[in-house]
Protein backbone atom coordinates (compact mmCIF):
# COMPACT_ATOMS: atom_id res chain seq x y z
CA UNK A 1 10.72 -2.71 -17.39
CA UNK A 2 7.23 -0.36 -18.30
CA UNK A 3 5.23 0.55 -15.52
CA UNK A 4 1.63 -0.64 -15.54
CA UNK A 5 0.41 3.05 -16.44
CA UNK A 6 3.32 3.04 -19.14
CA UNK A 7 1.72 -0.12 -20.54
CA UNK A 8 -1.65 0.70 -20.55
CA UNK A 9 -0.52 4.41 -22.26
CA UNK A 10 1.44 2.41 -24.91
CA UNK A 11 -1.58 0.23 -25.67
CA UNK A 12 -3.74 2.76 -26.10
CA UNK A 13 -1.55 4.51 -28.41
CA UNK A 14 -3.14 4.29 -32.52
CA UNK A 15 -6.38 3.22 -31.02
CA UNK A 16 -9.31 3.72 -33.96
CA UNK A 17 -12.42 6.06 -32.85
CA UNK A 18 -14.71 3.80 -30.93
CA UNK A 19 -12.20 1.87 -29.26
CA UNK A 20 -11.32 1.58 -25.70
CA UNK A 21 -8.95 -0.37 -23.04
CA UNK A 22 -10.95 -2.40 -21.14
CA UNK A 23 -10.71 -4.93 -18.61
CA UNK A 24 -8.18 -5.23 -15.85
CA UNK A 25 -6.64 -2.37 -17.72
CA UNK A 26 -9.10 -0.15 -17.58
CA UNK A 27 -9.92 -0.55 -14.09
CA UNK A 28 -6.43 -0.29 -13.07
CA UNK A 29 -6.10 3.23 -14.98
CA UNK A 30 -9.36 4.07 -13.24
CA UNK A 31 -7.88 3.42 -9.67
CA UNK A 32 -8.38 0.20 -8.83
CA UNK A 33 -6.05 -0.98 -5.94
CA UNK A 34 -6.11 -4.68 -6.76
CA UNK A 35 -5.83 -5.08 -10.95
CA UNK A 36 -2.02 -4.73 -11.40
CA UNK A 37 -1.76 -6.33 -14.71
CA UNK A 38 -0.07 -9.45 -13.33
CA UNK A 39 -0.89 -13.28 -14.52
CA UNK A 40 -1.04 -16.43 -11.53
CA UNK A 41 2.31 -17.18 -13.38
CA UNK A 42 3.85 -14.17 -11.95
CA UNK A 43 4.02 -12.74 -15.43
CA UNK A 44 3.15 -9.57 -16.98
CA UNK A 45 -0.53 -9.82 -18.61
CA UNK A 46 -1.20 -8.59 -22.01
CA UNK A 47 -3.32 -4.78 -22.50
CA UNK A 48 -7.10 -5.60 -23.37
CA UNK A 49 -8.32 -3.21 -25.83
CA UNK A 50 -11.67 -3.61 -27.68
CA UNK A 51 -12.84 -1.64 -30.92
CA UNK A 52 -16.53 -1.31 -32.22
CA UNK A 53 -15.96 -1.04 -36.28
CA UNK A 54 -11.80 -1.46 -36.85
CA UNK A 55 -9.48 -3.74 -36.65
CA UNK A 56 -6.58 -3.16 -34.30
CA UNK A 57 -2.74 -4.70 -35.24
CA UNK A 58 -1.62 -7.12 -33.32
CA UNK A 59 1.81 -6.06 -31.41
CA UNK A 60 3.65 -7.40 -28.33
CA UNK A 61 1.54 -6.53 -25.31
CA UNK A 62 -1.33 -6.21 -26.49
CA UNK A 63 -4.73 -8.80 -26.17
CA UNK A 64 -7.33 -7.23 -28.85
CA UNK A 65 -10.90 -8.22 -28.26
CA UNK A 66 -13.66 -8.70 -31.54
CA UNK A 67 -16.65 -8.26 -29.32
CA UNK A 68 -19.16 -5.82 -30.48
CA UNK A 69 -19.05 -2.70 -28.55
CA UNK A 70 -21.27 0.17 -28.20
CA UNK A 71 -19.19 3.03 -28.86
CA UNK A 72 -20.80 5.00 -26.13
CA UNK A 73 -19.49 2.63 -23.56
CA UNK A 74 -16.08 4.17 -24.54
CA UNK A 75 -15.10 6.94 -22.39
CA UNK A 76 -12.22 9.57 -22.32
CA UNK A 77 -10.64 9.08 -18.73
CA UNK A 78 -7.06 11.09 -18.31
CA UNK A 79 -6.66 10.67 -21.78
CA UNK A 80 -7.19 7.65 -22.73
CA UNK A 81 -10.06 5.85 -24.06
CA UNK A 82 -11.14 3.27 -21.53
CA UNK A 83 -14.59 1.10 -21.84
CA UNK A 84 -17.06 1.60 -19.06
CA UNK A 85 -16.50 0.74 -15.81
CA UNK A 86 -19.28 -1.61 -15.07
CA UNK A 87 -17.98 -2.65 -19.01
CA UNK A 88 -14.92 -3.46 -17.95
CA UNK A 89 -15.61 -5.57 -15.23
CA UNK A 90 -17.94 -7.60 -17.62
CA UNK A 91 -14.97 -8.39 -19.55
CA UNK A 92 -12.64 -9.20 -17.00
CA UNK A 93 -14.58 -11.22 -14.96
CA UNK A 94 -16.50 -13.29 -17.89
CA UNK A 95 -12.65 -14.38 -19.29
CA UNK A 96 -11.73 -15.51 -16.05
CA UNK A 97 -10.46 -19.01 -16.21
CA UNK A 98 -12.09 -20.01 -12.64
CA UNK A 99 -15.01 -18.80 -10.72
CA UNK A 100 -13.19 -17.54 -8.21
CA UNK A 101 -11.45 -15.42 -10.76
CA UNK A 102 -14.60 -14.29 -11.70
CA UNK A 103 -15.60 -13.18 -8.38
CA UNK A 104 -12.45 -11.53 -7.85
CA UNK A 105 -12.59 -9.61 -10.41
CA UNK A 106 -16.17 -8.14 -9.30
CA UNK A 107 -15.13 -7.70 -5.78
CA UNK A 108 -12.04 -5.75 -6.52
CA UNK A 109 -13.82 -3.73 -8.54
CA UNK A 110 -16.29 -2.93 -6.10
CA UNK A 111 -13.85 -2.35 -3.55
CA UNK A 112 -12.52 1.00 -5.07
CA UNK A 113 -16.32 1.57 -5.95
CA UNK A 114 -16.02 1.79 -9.50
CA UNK A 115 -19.08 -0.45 -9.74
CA UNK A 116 -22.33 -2.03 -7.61
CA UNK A 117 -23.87 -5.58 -8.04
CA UNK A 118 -27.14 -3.88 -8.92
CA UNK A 119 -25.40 -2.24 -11.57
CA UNK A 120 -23.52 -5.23 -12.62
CA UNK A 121 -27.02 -7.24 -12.86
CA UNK A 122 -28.46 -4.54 -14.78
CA UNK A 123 -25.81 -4.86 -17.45
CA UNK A 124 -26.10 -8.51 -17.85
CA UNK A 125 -29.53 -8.52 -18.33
CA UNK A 126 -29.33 -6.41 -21.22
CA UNK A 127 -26.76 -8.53 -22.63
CA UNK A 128 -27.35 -12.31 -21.94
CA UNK A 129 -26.08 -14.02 -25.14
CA UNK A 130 -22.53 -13.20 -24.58
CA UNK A 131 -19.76 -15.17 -24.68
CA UNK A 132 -19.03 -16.31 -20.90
CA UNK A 133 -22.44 -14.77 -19.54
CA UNK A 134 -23.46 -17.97 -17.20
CA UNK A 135 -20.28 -17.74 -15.66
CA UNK A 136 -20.44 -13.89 -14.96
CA UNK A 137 -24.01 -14.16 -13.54
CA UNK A 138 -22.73 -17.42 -11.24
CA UNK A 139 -20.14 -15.14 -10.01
CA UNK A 140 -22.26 -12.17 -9.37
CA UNK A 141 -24.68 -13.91 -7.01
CA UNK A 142 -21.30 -14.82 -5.00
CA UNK A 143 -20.33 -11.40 -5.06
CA UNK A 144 -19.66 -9.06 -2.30
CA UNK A 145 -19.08 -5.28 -2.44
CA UNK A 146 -17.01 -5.43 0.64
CA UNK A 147 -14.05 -7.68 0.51
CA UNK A 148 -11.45 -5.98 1.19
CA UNK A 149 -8.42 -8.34 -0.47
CA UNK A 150 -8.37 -10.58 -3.46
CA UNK A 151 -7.63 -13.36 -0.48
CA UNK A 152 -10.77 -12.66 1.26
CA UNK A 153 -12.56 -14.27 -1.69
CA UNK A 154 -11.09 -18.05 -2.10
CA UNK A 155 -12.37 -19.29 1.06
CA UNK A 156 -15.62 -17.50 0.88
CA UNK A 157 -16.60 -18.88 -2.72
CA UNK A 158 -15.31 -22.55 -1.29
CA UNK A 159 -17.78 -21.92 1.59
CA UNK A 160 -20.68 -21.28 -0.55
CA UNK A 161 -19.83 -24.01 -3.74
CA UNK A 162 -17.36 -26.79 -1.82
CA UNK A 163 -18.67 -27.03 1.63
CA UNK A 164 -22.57 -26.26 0.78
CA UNK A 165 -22.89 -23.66 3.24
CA UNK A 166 -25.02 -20.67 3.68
CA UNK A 167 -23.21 -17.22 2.86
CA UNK A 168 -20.73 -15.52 4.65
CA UNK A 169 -20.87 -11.59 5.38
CA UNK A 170 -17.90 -9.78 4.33
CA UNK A 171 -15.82 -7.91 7.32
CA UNK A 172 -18.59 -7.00 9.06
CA UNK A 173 -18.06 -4.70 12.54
CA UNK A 174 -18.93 -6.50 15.79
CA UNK A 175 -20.48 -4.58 18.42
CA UNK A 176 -21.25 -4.96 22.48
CA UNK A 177 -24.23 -4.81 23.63
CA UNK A 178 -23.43 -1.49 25.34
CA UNK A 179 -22.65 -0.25 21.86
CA UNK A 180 -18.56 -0.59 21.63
CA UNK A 181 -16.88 -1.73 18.76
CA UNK A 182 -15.24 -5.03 19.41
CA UNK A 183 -13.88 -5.88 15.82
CA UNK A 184 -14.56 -6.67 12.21
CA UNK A 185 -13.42 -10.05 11.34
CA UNK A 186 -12.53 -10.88 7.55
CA UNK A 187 -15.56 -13.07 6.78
CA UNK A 188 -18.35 -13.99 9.50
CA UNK A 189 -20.71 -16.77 9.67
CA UNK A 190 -23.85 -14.87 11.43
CA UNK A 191 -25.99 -17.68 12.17
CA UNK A 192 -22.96 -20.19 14.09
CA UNK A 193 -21.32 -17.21 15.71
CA UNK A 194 -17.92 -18.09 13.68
CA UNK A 195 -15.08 -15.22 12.74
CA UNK A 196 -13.03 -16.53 9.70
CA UNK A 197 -9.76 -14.83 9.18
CA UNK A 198 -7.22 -15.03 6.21
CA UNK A 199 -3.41 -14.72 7.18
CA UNK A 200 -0.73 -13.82 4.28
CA UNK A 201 3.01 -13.77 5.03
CA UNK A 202 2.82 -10.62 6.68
CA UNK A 203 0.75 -12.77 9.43
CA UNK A 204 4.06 -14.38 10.36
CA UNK A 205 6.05 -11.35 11.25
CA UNK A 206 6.41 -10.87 15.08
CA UNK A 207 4.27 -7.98 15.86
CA UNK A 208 1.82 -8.84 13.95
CA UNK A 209 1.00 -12.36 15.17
CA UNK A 210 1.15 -11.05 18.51
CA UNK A 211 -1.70 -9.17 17.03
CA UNK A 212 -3.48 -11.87 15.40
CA UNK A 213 -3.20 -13.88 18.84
CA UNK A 214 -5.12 -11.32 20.93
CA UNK A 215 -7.81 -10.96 18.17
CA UNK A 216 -8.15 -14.58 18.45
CA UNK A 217 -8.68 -13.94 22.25
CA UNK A 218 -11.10 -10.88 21.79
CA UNK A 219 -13.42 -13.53 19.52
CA UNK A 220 -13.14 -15.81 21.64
CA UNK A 221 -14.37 -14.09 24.90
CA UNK A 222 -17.21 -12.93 22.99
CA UNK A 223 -18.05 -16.58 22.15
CA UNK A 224 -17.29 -16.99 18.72
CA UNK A 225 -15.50 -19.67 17.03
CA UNK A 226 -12.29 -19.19 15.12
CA UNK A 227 -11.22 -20.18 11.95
CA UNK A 228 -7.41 -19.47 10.21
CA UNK A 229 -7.27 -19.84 6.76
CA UNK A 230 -3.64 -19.63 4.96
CA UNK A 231 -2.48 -19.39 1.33
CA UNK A 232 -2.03 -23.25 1.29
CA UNK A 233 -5.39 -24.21 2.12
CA UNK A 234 -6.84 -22.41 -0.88
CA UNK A 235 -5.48 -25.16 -3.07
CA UNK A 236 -6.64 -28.01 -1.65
CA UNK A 237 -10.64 -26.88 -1.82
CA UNK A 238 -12.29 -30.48 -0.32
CA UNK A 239 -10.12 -30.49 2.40
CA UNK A 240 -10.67 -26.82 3.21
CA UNK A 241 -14.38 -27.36 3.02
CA UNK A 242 -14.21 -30.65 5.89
CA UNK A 243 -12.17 -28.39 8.10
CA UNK A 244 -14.93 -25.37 7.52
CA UNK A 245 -17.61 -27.88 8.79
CA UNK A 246 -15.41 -29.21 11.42
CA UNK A 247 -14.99 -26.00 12.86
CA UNK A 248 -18.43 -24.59 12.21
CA UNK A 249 -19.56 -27.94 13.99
CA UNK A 250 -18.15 -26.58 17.69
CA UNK A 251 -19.21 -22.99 16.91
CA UNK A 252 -22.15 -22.23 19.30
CA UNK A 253 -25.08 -21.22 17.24
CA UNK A 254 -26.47 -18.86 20.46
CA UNK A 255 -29.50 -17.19 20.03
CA UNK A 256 -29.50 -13.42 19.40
CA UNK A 257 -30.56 -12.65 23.08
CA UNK A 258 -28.28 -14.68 24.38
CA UNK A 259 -24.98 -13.54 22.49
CA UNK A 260 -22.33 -11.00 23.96
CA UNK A 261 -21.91 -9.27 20.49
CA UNK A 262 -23.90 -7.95 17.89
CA UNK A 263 -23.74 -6.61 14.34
CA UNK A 264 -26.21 -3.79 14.56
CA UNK A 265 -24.65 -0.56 14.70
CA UNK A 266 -24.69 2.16 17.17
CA UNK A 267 -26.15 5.18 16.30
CA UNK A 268 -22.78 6.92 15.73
CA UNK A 269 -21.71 4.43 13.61
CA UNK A 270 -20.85 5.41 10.10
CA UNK A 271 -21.89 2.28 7.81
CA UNK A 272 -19.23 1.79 5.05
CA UNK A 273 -20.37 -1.99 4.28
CA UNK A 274 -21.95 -0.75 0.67
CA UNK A 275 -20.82 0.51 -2.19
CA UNK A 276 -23.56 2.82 -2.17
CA UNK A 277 -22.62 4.34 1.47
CA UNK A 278 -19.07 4.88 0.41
CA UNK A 279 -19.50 6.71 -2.67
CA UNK A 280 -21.73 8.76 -0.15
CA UNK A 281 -18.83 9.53 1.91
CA UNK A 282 -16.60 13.14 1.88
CA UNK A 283 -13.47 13.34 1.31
CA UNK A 284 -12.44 13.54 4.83
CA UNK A 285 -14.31 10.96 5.87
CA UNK A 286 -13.03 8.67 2.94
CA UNK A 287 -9.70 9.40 4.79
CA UNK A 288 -10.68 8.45 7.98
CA UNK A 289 -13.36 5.61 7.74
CA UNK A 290 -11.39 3.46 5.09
CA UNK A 291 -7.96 4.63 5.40
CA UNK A 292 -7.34 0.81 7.47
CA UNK A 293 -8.41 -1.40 4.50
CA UNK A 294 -5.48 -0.11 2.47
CA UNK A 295 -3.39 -2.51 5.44
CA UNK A 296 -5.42 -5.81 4.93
């Protein structure tokens, strides 16, 4: 069987000037951690490409777009012709059959900082007749730049559209008050005081849910509330959202002064929450700082 980089080589091979990969594909050739040119079905998803003035054959593989395309959002990247970044992700999230999909797509994205919101906004204001625009804007005013796994996503969108409730922040660090990190939980409601964590399979393994039991505890002492959220849950969305009110019900909505834990950051703190501040980042530091996302 190809490897994704074989696939996305082969599709690009007998591309006309002005044409480009783009989508999932080109974000994947770019870097990106999460796009690995796999369907929901477990399948292998066809290559997008997209050309500005030819037509492209049709062969095995191979999804060829008709949209118009600027020919200098094509770029030359290792190679290969690849739309834009920020292009890409305007594909790829506007042909997503959900909205969660959608948002995906622009989280992941951001994740390996290919692209900010601000940048993503930009683009679709300068190009607000296109085919699946609504959608892409809905999804970029659910977006986050710091989700750190495809999973993270599902129960935050359901959050927002199912249960009607104000946004989550995206693995934000908890502090002490005497300046101590305490932990960064997956998704956190700020104004309840509620940590929201997603477990995969790997959550079942031994050492790690001996793990996932003391982080519980660590929340807990600090006097927030504590929400698991499993693969399962994801698919029944009403029933997810009564159990994220339940919970938020019995969290303890403490005043600022009065809380144990806080989410402004000591001055030694290195903020890595933004696109923005990561691209910022050496190489070294890139290393360090971010080297424990590659585990969630």
């Amino acid at each position: 069987m190809c490897t994704l980089d074989q696939r996305i080589v082969e599709a690009s091979v007998g591309l006309p000037d002005g044409a480009g990969v783009t989508g999932w594909a080109a974000l994947a050739w770019r870097g990106a951690r999460w796009f690995d040119g796999v369907g929901v079905d477990g399948r292998p998803r066809a290559v997008p490409v997209v050309s500005a003035h030819h037509d492209i054959r049709l062969r095995p593989g191979l999804a060829v777009s008709a949209e118009r395309l600027d020919p200098r959002d094509v770029e030359v990247v290792d190679t290969l012709p690849m739309t834009s970044a920020v292009r890409s992700v305007w594909f790829e999230s506007r042909y997503q059959p959900t909205l969660i999909g959608s948002v995906r797509a622009i989280d992941m994205a951001a994740y390996d900082d290919l692209v900010t919101i601000d940048e993503l906004w930009a683009w679709s204001h300068e190009h607000p007749g296109w085919t699946g625009a609504p959608r892409f804007r809905e999804a970029l005013a659910l977006a986050s730049e710091n989700a750190w796994s495809p999973m993270e996503v599902d129960p935050r969108v359901i959050w927002v559209v199912v249960a009607d409730l104000p946004p989550l922040l995206c693995n934000q660090p908890l502090f002490d008050r005497r300046g101590g990190f305490i932990a960064t939980p997956d998704l956190l409601d700020l104004e309840a005081g509620m940590a929201i964590e997603y477990e995969g399979p790997t959550h079942l393994r031994v050492g790690q849910r001996a793990r996932d039991v003391r982080r519980e505890e660590l929340f807990r002492r600090h006097g927030l509330e504590y929400m698991v959220v499993v693969a399962v849950d994801v698919g029944d969305e009403q029933r997810l959202a009564a159990r994220m009110h339940g919970i938020r019900g019995r969290s303890r909505f403490q005043a600022e002064s009065e809380r144990t834990w806080t989410i402004i950051p000591p001055p030694w703190w290195i903020p890595t929450t933004t696109v923005a501040e990561r691209r910022a980042l050496s190489d070294e530091q890139r290393s360090t700082l971010l080297g424990h996302r590659k585990a969630a």
